[in-house]
PDB file of N, CA and C in Angstrom:
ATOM      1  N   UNK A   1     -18.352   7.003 -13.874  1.00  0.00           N
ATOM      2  CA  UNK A   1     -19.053   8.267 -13.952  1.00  0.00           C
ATOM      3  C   UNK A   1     -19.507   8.479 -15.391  1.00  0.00           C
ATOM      4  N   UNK A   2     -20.548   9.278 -15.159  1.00  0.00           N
ATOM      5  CA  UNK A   2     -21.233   9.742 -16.950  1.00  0.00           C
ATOM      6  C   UNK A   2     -20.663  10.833 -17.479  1.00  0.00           C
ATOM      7  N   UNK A   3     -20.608  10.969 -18.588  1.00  0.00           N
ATOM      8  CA  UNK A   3     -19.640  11.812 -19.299  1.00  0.00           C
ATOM      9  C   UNK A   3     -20.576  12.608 -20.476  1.00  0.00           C
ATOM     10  N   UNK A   4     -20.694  13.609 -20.485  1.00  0.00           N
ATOM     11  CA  UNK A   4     -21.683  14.140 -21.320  1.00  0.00           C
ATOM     12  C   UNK A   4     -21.322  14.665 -22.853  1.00  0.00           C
ATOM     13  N   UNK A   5     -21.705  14.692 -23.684  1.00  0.00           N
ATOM     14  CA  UNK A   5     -20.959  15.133 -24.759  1.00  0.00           C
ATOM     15  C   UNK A   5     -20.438  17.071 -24.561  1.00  0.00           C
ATOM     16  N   UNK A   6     -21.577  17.223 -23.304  1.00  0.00           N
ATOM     17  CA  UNK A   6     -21.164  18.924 -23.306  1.00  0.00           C
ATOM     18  C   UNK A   6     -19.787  18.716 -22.216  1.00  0.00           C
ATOM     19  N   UNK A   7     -19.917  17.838 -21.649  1.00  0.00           N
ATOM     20  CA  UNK A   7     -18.234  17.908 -20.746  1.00  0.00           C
ATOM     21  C   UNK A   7     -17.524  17.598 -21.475  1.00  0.00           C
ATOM     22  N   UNK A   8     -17.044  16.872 -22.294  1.00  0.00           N
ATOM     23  CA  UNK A   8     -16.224  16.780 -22.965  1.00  0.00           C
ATOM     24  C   UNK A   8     -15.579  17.617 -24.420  1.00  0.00           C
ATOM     25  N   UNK A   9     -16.854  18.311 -24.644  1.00  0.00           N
ATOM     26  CA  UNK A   9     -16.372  19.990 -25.654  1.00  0.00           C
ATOM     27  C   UNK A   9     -16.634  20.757 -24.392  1.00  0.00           C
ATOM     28  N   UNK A  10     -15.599  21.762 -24.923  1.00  0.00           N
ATOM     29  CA  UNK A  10     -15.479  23.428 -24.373  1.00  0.00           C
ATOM     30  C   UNK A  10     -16.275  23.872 -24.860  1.00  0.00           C
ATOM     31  N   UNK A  11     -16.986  24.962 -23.841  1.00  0.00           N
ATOM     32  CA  UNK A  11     -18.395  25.302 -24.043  1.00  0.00           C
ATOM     33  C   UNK A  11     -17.679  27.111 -24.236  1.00  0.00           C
ATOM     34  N   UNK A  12     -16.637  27.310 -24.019  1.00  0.00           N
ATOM     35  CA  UNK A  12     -16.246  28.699 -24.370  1.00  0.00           C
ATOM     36  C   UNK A  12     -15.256  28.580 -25.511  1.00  0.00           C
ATOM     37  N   UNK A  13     -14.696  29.252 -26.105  1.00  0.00           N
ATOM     38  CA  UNK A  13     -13.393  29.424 -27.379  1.00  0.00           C
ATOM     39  C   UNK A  13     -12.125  30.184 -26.358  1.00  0.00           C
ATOM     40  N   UNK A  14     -11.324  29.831 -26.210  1.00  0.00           N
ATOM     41  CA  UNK A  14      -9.755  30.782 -25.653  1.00  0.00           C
ATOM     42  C   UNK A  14     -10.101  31.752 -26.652  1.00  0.00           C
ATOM     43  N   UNK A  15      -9.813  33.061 -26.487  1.00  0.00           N
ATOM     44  CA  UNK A  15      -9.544  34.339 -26.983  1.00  0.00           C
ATOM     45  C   UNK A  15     -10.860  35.212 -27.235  1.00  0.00           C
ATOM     46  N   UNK A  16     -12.107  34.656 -26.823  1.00  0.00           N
ATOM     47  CA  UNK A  16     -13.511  34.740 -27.057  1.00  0.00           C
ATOM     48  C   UNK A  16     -13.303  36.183 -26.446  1.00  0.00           C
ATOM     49  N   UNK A  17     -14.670  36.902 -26.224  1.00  0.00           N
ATOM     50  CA  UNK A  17     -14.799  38.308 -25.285  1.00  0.00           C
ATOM     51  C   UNK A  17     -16.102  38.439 -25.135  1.00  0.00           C
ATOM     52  N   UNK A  18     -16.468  37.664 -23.739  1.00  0.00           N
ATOM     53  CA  UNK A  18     -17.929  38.151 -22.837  1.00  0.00           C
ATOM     54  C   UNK A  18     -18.356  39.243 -22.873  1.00  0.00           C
ATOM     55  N   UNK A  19     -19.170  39.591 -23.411  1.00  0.00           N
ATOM     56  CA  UNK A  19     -19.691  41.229 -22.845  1.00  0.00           C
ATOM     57  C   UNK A  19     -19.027  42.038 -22.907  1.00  0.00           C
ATOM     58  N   UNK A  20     -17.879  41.813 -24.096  1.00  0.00           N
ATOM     59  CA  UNK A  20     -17.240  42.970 -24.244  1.00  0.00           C
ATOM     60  C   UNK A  20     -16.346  43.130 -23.238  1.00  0.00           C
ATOM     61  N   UNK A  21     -16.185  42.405 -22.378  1.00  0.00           N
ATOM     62  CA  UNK A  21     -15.451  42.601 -21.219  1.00  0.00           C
ATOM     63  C   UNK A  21     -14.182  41.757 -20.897  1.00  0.00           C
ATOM     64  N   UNK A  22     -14.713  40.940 -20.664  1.00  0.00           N
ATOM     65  CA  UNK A  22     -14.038  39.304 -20.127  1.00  0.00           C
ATOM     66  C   UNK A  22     -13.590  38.406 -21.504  1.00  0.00           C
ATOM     67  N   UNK A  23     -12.368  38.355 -21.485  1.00  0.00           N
ATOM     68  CA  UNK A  23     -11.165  37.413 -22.711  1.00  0.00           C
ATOM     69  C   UNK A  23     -11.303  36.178 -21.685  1.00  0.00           C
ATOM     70  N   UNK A  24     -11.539  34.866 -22.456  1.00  0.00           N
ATOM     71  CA  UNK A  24     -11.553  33.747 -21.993  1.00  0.00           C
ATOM     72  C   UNK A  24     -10.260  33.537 -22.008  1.00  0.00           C
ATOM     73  N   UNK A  25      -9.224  33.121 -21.076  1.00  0.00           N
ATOM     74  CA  UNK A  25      -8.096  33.244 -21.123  1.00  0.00           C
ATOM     75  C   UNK A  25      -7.645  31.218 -21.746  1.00  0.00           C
ATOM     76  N   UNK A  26      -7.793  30.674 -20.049  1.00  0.00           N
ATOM     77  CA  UNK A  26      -7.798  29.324 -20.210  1.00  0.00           C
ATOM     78  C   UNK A  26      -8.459  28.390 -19.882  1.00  0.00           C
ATOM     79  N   UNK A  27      -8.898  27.238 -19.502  1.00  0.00           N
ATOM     80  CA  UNK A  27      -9.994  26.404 -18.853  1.00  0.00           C
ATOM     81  C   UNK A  27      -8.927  25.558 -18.217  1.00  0.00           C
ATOM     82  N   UNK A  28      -9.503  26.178 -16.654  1.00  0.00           N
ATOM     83  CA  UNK A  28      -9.249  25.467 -15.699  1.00  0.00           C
ATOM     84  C   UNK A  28      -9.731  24.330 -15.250  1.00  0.00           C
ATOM     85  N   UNK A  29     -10.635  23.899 -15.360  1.00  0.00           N
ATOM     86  CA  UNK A  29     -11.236  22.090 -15.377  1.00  0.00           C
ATOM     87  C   UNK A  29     -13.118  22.396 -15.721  1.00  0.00           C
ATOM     88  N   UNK A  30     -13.570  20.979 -15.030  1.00  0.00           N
ATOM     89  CA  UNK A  30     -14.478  20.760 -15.060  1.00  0.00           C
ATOM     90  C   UNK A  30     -15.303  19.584 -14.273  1.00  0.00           C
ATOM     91  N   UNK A  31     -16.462  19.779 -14.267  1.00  0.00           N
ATOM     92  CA  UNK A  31     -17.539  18.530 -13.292  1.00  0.00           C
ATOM     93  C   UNK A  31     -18.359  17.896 -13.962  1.00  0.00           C
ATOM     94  N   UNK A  32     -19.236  17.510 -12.957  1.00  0.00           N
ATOM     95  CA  UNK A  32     -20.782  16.973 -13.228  1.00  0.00           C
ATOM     96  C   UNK A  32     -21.551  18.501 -13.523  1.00  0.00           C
ATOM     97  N   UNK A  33     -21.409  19.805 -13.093  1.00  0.00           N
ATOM     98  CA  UNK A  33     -22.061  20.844 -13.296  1.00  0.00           C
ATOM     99  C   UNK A  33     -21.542  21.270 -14.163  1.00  0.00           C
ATOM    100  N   UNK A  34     -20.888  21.594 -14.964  1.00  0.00           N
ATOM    101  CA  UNK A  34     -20.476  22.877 -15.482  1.00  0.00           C
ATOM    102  C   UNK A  34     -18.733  23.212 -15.506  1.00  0.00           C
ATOM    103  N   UNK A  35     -18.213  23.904 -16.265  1.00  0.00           N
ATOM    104  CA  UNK A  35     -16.853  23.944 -16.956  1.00  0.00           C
ATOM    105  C   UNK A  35     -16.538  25.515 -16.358  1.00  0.00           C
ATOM    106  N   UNK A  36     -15.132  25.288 -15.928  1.00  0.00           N
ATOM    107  CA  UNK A  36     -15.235  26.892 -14.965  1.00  0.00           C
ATOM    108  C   UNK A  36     -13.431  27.238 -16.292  1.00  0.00           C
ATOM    109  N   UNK A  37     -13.435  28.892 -16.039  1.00  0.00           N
ATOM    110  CA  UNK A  37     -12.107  29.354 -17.090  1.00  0.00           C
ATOM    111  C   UNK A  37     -11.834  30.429 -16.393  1.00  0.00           C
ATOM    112  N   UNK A  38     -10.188  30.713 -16.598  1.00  0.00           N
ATOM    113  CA  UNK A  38      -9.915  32.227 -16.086  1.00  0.00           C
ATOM    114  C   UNK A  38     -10.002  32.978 -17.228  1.00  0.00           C
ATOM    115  N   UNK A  39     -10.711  33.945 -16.575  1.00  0.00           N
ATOM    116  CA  UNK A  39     -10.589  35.277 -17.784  1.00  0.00           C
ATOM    117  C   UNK A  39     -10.196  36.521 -17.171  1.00  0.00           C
ATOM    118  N   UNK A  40     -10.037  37.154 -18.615  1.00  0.00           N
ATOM    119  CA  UNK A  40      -9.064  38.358 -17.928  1.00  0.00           C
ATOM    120  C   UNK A  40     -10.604  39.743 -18.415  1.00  0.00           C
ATOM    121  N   UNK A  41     -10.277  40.328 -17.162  1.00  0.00           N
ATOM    122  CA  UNK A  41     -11.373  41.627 -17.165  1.00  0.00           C
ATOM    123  C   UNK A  41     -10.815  42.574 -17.688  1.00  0.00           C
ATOM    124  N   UNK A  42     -11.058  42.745 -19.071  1.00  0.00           N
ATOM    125  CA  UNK A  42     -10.235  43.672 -20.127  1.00  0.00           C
ATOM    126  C   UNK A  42     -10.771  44.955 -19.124  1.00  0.00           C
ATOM    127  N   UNK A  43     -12.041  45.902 -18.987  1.00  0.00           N
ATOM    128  CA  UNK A  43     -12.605  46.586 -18.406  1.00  0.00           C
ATOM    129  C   UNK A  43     -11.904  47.743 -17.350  1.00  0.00           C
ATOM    130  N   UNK A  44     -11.331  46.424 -16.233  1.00  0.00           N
ATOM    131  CA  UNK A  44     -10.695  47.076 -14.697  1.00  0.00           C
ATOM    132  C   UNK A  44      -9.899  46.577 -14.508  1.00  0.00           C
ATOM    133  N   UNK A  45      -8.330  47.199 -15.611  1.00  0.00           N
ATOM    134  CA  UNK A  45      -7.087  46.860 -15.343  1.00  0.00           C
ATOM    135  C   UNK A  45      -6.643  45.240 -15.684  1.00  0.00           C
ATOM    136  N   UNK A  46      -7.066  44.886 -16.564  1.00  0.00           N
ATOM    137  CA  UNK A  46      -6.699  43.341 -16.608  1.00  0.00           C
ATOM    138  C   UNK A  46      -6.985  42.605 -15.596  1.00  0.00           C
ATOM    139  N   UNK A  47      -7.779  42.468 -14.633  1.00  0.00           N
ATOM    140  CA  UNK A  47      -8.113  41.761 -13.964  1.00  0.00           C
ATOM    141  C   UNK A  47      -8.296  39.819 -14.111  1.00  0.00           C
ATOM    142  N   UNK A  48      -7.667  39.190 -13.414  1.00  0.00           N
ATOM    143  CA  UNK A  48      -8.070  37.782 -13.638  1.00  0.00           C
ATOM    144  C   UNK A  48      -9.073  37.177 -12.508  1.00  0.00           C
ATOM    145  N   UNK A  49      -9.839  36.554 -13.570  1.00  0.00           N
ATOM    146  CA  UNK A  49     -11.272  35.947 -12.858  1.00  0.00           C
ATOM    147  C   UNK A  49     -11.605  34.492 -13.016  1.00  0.00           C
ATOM    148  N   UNK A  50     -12.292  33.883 -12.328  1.00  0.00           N
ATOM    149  CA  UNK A  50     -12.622  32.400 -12.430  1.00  0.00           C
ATOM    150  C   UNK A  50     -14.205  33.015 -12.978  1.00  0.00           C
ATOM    151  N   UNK A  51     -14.690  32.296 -14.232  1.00  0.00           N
ATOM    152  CA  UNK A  51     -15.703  32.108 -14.865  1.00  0.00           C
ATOM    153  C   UNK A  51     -16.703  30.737 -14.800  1.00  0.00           C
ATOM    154  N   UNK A  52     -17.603  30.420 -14.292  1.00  0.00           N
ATOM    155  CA  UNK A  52     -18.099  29.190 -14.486  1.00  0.00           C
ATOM    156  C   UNK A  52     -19.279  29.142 -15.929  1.00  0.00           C
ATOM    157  N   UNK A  53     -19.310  28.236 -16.603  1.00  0.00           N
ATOM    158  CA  UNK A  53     -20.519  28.184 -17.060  1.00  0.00           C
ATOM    159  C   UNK A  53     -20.685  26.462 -16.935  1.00  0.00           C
ATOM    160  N   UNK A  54     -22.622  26.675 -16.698  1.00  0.00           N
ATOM    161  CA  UNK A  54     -23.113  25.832 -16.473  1.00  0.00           C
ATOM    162  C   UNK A  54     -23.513  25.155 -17.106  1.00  0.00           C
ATOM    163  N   UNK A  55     -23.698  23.505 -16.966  1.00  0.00           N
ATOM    164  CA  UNK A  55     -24.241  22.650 -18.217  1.00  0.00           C
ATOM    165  C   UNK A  55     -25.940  22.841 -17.719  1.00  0.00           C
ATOM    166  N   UNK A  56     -26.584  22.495 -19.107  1.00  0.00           N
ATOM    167  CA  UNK A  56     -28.249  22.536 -18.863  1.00  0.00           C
ATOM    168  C   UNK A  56     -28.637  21.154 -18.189  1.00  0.00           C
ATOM    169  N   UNK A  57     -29.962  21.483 -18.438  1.00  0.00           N
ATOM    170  CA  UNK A  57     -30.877  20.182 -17.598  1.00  0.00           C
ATOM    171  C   UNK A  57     -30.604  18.644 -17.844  1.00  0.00           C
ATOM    172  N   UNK A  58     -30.383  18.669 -19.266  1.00  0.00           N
ATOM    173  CA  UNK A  58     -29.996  17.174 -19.762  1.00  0.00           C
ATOM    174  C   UNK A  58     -28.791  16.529 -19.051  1.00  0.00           C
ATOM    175  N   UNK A  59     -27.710  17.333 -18.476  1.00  0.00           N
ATOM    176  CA  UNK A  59     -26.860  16.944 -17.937  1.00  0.00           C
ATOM    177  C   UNK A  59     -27.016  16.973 -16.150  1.00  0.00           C
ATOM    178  N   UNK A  60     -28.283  17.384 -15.721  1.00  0.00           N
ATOM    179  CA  UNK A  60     -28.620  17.336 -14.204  1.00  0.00           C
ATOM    180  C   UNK A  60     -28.845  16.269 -14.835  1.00  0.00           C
ATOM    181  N   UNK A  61     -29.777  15.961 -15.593  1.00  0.00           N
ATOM    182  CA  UNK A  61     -30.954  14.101 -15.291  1.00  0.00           C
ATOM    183  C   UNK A  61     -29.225  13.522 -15.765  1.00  0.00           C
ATOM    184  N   UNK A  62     -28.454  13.560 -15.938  1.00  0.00           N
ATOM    185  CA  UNK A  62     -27.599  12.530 -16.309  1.00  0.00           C
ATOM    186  C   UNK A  62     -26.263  12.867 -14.249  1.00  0.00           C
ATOM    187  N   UNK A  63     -26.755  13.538 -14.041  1.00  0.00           N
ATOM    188  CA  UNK A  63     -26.129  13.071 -12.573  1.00  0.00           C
ATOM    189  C   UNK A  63     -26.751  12.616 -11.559  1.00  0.00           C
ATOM    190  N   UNK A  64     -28.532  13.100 -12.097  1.00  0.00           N
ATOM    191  CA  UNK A  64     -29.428  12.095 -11.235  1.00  0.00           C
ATOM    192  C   UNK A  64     -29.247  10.856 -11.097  1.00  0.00           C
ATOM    193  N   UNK A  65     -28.969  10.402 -12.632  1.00  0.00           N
ATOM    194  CA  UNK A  65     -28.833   8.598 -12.865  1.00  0.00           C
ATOM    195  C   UNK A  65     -27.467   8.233 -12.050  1.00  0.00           C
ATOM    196  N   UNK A  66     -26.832   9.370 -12.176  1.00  0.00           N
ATOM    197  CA  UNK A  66     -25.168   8.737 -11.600  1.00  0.00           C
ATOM    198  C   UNK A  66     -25.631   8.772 -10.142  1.00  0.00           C
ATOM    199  N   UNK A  67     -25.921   9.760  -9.473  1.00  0.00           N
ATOM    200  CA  UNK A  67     -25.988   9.361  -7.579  1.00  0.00           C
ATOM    201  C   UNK A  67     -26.850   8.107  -7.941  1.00  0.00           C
ATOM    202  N   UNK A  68     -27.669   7.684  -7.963  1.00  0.00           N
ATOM    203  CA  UNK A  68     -28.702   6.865  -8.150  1.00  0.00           C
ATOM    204  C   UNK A  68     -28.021   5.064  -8.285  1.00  0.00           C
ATOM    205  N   UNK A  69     -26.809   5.248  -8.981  1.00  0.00           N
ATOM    206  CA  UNK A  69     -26.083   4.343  -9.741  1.00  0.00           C
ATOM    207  C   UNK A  69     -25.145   4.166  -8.242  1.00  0.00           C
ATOM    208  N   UNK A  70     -24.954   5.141  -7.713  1.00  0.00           N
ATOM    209  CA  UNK A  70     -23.471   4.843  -7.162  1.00  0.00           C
ATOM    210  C   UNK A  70     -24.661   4.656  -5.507  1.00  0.00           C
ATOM    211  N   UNK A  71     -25.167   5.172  -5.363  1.00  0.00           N
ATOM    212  CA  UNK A  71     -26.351   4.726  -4.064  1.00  0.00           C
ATOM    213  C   UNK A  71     -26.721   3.225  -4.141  1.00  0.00           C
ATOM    214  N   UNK A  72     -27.016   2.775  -5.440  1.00  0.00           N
ATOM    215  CA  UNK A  72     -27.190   1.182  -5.554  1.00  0.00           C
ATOM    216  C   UNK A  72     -25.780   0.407  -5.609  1.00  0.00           C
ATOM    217  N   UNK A  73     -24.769   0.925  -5.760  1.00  0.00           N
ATOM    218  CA  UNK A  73     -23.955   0.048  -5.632  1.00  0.00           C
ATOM    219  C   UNK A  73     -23.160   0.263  -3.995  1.00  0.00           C
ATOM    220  N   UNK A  74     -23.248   1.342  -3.594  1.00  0.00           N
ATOM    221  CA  UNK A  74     -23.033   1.162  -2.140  1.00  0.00           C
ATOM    222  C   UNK A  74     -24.431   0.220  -1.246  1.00  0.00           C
ATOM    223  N   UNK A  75     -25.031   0.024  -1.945  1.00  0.00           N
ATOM    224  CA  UNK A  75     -26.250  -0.591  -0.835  1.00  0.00           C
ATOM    225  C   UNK A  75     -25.858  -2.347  -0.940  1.00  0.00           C
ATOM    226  N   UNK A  76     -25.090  -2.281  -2.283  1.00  0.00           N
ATOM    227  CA  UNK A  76     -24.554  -4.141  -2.590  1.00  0.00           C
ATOM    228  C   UNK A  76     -23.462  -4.616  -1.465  1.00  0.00           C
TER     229      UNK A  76
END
C-alpha cells in the first residue's frame, strides 16, 4: 500500500480547539482517506466525538494508483 507523507503526520495537534469548541483529545487511526480523532465538545457538557479530517486530492490520485496496482496484480 502507498503511504503518503500526510498519513503518516497528524494533521491535528492533541490539545488543539476547533471552533472554539472541540479539544482534539486523541487519534484514533487512519486510511487511504483521511485521519479520524476523538474530541471532546467543550460547548455541550463535554461531550465525546469522532472527528474525521480528510486528506486532499494528491492523496485520492495516490489511491487511484493503488486500486489500479492491486487490480493488475489480481488479474496475474
Amino acid at each position: 500500500m502507498f503511504q503518503s507523507d500526510s498519513e503518516e503526520e497528524d494533521s491535528l495537534i492533541i490539545g488543539d480547539i476547533i471552533q472554539g469548541r472541540f479539544e482534539i483529545h486523541s487519534k484514533i487511526g487512519c486510511g487511504s482517506f483521511g485521519q479520524v480523532y476523538k474530541v471532546i465538545d467543550q460547548k455541550y457538557g463535554n461531550t465525546p466525538y469522532a472527528m474525521k479530517v480528510e486528506f486532499g486530492s494528491q492523496e485520492c490520485n495516490l489511491l487511484e494508483k493503488e486500486i489500479k496496482v492491486l487490480i493488475d496484480l489480481r488479474q496475474e
